[in-house]
PDB file of N, CA and C in Angstrom:
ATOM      1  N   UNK A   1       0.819  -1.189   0.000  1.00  0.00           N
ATOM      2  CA  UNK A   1       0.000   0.000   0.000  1.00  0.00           C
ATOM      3  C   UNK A   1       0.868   1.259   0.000  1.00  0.00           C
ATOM      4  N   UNK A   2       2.228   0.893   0.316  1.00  0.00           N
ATOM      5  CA  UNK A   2       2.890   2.302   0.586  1.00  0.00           C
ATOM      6  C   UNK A   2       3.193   3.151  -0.599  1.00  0.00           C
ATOM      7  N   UNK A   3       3.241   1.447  -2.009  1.00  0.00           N
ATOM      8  CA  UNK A   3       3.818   2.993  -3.097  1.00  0.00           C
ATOM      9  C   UNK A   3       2.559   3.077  -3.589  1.00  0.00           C
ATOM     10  N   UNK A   4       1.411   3.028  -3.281  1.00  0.00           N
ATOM     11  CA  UNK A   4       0.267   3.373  -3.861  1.00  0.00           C
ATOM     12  C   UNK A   4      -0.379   4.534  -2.983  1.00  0.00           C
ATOM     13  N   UNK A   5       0.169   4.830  -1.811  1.00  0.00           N
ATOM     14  CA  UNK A   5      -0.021   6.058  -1.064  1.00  0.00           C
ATOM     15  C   UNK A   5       1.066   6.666  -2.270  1.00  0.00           C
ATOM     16  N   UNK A   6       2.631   6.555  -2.324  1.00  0.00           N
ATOM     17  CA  UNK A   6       3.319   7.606  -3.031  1.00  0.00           C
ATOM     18  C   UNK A   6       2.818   7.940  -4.169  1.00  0.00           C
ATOM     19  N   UNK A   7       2.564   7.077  -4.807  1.00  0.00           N
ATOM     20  CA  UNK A   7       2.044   7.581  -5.803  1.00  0.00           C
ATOM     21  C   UNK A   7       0.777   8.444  -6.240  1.00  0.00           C
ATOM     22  N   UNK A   8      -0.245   8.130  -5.322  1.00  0.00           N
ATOM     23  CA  UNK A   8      -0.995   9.310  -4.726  1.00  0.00           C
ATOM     24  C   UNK A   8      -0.784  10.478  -4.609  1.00  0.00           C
ATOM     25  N   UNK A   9      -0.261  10.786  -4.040  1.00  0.00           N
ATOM     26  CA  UNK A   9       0.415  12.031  -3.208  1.00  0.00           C
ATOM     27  C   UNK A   9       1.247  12.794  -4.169  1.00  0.00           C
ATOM     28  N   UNK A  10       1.850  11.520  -5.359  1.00  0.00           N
ATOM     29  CA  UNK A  10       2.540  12.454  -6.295  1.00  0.00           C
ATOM     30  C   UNK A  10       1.405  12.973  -7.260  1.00  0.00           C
ATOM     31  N   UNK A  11       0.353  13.084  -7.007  1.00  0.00           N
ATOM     32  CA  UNK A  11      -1.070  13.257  -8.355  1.00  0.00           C
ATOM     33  C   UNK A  11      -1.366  14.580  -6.974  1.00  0.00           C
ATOM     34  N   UNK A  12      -1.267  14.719  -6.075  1.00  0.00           N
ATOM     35  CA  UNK A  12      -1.901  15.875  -5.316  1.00  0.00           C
ATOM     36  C   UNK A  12      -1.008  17.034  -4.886  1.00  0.00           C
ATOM     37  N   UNK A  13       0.506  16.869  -4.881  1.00  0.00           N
ATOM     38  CA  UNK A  13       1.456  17.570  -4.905  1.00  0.00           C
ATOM     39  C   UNK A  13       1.546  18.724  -5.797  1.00  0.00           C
ATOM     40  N   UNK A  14       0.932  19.085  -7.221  1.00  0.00           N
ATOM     41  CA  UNK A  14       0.872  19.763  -7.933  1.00  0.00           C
ATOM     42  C   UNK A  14      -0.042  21.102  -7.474  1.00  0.00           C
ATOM     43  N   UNK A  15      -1.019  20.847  -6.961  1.00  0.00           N
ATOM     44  CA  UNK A  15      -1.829  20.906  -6.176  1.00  0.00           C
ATOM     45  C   UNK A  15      -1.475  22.493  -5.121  1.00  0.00           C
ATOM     46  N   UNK A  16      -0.341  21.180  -4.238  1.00  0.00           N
ATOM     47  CA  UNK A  16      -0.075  22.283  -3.040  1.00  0.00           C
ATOM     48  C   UNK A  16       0.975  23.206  -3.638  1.00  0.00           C
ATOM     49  N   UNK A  17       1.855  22.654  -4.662  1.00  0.00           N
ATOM     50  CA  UNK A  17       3.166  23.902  -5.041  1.00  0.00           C
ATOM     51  C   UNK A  17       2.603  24.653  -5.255  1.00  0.00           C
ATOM     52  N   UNK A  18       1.652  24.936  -6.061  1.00  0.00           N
ATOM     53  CA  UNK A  18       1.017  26.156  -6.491  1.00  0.00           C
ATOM     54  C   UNK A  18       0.670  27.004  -5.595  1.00  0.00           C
ATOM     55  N   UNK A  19       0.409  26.960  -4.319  1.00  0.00           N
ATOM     56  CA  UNK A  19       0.563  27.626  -2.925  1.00  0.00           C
ATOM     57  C   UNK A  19       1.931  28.038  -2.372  1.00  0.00           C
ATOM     58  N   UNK A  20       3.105  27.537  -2.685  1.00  0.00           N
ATOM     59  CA  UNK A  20       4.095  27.162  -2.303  1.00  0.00           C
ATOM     60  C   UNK A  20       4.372  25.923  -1.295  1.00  0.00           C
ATOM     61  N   UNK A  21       3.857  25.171  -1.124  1.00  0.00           N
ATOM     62  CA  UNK A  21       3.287  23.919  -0.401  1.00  0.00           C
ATOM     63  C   UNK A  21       3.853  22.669  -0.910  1.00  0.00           C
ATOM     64  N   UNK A  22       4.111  22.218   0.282  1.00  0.00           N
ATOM     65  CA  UNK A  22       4.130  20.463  -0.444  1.00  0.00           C
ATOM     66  C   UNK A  22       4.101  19.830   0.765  1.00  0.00           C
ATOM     67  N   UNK A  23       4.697  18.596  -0.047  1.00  0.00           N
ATOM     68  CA  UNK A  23       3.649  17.190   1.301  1.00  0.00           C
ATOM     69  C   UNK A  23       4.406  16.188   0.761  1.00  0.00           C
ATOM     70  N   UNK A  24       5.480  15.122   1.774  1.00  0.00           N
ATOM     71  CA  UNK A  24       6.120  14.092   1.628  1.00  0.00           C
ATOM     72  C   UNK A  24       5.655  13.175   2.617  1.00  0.00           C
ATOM     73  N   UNK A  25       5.510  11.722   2.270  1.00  0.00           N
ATOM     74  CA  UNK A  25       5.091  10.829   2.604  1.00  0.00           C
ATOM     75  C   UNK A  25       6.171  10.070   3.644  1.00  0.00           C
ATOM     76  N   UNK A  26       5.589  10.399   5.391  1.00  0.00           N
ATOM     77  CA  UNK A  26       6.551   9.540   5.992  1.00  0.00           C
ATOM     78  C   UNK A  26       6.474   7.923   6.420  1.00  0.00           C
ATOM     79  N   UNK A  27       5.550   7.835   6.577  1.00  0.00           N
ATOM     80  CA  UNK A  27       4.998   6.132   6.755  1.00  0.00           C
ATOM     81  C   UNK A  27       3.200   6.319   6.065  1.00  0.00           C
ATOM     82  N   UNK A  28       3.160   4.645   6.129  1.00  0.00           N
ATOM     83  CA  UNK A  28       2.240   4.107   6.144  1.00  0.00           C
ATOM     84  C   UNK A  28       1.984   2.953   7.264  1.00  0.00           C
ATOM     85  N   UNK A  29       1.246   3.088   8.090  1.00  0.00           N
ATOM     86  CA  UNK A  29       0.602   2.358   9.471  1.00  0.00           C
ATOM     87  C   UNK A  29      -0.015   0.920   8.477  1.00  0.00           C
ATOM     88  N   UNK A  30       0.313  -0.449   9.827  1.00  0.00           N
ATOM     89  CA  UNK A  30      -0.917  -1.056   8.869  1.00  0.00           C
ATOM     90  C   UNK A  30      -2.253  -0.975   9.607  1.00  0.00           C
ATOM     91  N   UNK A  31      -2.749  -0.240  10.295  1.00  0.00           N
ATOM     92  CA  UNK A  31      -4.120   0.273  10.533  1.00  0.00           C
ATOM     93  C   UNK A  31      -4.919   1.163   9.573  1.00  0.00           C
ATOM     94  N   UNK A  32      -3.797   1.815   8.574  1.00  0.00           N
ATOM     95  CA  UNK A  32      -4.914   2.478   7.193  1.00  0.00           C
ATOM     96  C   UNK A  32      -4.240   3.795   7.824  1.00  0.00           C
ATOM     97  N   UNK A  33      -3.365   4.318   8.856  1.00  0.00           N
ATOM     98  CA  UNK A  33      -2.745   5.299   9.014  1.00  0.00           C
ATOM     99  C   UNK A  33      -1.628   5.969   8.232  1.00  0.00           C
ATOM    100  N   UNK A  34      -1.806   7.092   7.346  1.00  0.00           N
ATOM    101  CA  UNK A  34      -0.827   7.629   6.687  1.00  0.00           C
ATOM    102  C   UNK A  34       0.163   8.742   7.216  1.00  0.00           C
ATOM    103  N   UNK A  35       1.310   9.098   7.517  1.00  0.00           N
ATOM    104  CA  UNK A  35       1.665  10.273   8.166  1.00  0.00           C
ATOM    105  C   UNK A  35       2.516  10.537   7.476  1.00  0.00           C
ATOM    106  N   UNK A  36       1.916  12.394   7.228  1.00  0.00           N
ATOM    107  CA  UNK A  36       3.076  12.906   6.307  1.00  0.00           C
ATOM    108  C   UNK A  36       3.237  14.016   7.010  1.00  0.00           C
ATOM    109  N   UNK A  37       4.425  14.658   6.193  1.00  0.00           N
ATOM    110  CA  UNK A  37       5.290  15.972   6.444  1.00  0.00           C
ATOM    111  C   UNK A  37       4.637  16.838   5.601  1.00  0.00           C
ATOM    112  N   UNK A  38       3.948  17.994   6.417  1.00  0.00           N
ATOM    113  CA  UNK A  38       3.703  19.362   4.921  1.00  0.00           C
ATOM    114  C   UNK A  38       4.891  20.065   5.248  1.00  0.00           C
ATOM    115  N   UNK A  39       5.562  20.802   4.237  1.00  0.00           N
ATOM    116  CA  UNK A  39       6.737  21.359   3.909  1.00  0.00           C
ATOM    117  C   UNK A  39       6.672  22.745   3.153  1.00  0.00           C
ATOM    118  N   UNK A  40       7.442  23.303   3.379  1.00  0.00           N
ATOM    119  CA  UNK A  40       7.220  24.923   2.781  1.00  0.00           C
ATOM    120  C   UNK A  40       6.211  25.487   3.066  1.00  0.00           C
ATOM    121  N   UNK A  41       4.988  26.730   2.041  1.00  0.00           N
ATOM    122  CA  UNK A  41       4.029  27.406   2.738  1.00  0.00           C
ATOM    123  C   UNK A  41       2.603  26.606   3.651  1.00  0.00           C
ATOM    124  N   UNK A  42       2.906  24.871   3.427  1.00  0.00           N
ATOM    125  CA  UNK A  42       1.773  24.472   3.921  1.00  0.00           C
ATOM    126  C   UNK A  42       2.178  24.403   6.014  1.00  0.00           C
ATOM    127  N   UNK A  43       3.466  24.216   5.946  1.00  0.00           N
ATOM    128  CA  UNK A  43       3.814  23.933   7.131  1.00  0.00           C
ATOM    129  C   UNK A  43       3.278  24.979   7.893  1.00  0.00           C
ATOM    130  N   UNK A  44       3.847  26.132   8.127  1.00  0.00           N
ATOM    131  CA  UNK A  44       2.947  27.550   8.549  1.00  0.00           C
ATOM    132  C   UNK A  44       1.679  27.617   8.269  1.00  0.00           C
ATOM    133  N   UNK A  45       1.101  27.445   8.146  1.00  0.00           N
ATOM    134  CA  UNK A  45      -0.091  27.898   7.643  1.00  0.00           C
ATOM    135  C   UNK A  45      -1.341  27.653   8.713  1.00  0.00           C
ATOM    136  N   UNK A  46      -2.269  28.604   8.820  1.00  0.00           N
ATOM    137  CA  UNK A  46      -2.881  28.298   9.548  1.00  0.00           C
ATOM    138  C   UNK A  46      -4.363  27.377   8.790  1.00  0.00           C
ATOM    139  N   UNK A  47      -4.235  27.456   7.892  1.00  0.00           N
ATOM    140  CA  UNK A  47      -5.235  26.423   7.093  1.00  0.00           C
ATOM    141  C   UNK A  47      -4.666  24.471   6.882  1.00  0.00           C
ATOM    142  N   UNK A  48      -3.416  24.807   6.907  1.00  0.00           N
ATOM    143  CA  UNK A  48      -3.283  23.492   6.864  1.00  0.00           C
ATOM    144  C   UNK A  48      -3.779  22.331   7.427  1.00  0.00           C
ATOM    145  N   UNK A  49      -4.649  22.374   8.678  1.00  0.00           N
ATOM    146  CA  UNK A  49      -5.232  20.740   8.849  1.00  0.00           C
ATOM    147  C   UNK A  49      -6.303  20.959   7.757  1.00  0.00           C
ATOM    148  N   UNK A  50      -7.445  21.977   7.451  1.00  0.00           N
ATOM    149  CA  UNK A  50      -8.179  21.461   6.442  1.00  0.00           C
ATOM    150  C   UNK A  50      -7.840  21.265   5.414  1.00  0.00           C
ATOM    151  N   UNK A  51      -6.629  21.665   5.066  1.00  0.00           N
ATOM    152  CA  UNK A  51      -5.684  21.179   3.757  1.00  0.00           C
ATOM    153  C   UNK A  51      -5.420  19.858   3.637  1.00  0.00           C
ATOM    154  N   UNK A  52      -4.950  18.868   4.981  1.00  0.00           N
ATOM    155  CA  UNK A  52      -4.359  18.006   5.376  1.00  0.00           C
ATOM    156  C   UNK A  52      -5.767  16.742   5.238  1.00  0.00           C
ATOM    157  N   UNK A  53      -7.257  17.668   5.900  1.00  0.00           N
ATOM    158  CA  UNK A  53      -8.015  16.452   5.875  1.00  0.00           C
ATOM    159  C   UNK A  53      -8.806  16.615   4.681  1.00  0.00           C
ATOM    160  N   UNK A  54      -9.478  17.591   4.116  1.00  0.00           N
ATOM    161  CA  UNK A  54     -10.285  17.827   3.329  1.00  0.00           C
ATOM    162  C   UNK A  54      -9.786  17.740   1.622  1.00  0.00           C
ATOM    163  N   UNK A  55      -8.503  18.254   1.932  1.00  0.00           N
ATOM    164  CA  UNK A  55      -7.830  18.045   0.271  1.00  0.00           C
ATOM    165  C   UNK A  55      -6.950  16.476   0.372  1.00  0.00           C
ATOM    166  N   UNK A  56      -5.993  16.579   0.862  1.00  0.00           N
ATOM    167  CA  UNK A  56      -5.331  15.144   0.639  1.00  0.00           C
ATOM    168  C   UNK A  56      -5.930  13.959   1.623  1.00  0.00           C
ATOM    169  N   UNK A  57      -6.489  13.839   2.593  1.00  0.00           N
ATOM    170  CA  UNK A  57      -7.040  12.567   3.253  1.00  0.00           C
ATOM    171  C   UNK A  57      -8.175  12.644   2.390  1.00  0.00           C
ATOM    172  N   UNK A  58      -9.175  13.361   1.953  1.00  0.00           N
ATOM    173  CA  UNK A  58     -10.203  12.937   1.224  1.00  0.00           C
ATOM    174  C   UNK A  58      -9.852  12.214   0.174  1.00  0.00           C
ATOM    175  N   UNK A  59      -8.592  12.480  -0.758  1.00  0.00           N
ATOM    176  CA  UNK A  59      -8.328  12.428  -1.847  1.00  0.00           C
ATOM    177  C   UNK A  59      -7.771  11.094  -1.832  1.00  0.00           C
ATOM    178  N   UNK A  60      -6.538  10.531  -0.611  1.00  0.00           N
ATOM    179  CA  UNK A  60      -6.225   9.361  -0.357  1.00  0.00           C
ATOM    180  C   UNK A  60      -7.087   8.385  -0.471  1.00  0.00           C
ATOM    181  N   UNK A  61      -8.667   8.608   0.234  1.00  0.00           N
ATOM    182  CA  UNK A  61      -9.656   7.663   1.023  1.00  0.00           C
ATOM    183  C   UNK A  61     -10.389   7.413  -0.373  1.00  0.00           C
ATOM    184  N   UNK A  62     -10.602   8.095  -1.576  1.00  0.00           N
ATOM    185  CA  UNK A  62     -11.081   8.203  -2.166  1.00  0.00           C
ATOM    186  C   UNK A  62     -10.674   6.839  -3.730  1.00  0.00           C
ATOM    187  N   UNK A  63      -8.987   7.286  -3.336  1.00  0.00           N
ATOM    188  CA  UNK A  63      -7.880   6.718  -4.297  1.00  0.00           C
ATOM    189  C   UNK A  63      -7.898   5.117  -3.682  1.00  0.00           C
ATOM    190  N   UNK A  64      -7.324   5.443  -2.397  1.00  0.00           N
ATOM    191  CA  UNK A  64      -7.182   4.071  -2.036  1.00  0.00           C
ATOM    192  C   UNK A  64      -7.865   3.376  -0.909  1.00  0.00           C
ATOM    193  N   UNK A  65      -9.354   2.728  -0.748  1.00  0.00           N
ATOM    194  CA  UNK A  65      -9.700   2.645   0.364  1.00  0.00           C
ATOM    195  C   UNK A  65      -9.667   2.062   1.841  1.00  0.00           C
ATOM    196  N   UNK A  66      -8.497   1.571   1.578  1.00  0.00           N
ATOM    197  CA  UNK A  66      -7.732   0.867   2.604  1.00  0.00           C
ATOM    198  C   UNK A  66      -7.039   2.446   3.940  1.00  0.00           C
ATOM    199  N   UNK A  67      -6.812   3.224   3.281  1.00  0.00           N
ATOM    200  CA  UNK A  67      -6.465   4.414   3.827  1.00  0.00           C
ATOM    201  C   UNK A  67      -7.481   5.017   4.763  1.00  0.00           C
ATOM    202  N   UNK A  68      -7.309   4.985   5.722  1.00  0.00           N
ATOM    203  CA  UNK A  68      -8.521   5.156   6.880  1.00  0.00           C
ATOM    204  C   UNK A  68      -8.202   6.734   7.826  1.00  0.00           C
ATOM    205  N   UNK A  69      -7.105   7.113   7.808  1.00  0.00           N
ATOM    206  CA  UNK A  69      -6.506   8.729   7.748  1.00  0.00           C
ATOM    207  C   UNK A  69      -5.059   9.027   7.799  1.00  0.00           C
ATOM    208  N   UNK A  70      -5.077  10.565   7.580  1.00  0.00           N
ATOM    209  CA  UNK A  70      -3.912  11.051   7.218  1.00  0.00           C
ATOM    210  C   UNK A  70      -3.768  12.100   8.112  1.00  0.00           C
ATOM    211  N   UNK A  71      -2.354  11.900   9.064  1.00  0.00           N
ATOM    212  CA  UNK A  71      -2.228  12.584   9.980  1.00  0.00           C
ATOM    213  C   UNK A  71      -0.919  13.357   9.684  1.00  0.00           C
ATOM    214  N   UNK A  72      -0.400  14.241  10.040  1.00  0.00           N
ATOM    215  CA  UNK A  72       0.965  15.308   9.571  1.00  0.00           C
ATOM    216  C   UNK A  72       1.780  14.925  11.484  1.00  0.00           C
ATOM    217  N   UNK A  73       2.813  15.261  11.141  1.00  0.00           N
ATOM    218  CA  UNK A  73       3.830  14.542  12.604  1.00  0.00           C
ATOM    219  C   UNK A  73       4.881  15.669  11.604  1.00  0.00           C
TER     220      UNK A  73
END
C-alpha cells in the first residue's frame, strides 16, 4: 500500500506547489494510518489541517480505500 499512497500524493502535490506547499510521505501504518510531512508554505499555515483532511485525506480515502486517515507529525 505504501507505493500506492506515493504515488498518490505524487497526483496531489501539484496541487499544493502552487501555494508554495508540499507534502512528503513519511509512513504508512498497517491500521490504514498515513503520516506525512507538509513542507514549505503548507507547514505555517494556519489552514493546513483542512488542507491536510479535506484536500489530501479525502483524496487518499477516495484513491485508495484501505487508507482510513492522514495525519501530519
Amino acid at each position: 500500500m505504501k507505493e500506492e499512497v506515493r504515488q498518490a500524493l505524487e497526483e496531489v502535490r501539484p496541487h499544493l506547489q502552487v501555494d508554495g506547499g508540499d507534502v512528503e510521505l513519511v509512513d504508512v501504518e498497517d491500521d490504514g494510518t498515513v503520516k506525512v510531512r507538509l513542507t514549505g508554505a503548507c507547514a505555517g499555515c494556519p489552514m493546513s489541517q483542512r488542507t491536510l483532511k479535506w484536500g489530501v485525506e479525502n483524496y487518499l480515502k477516495k484513491k485508495i480505500p484501505a487508507v482510513k486517515s492522514v495525519e501530519a507529525v
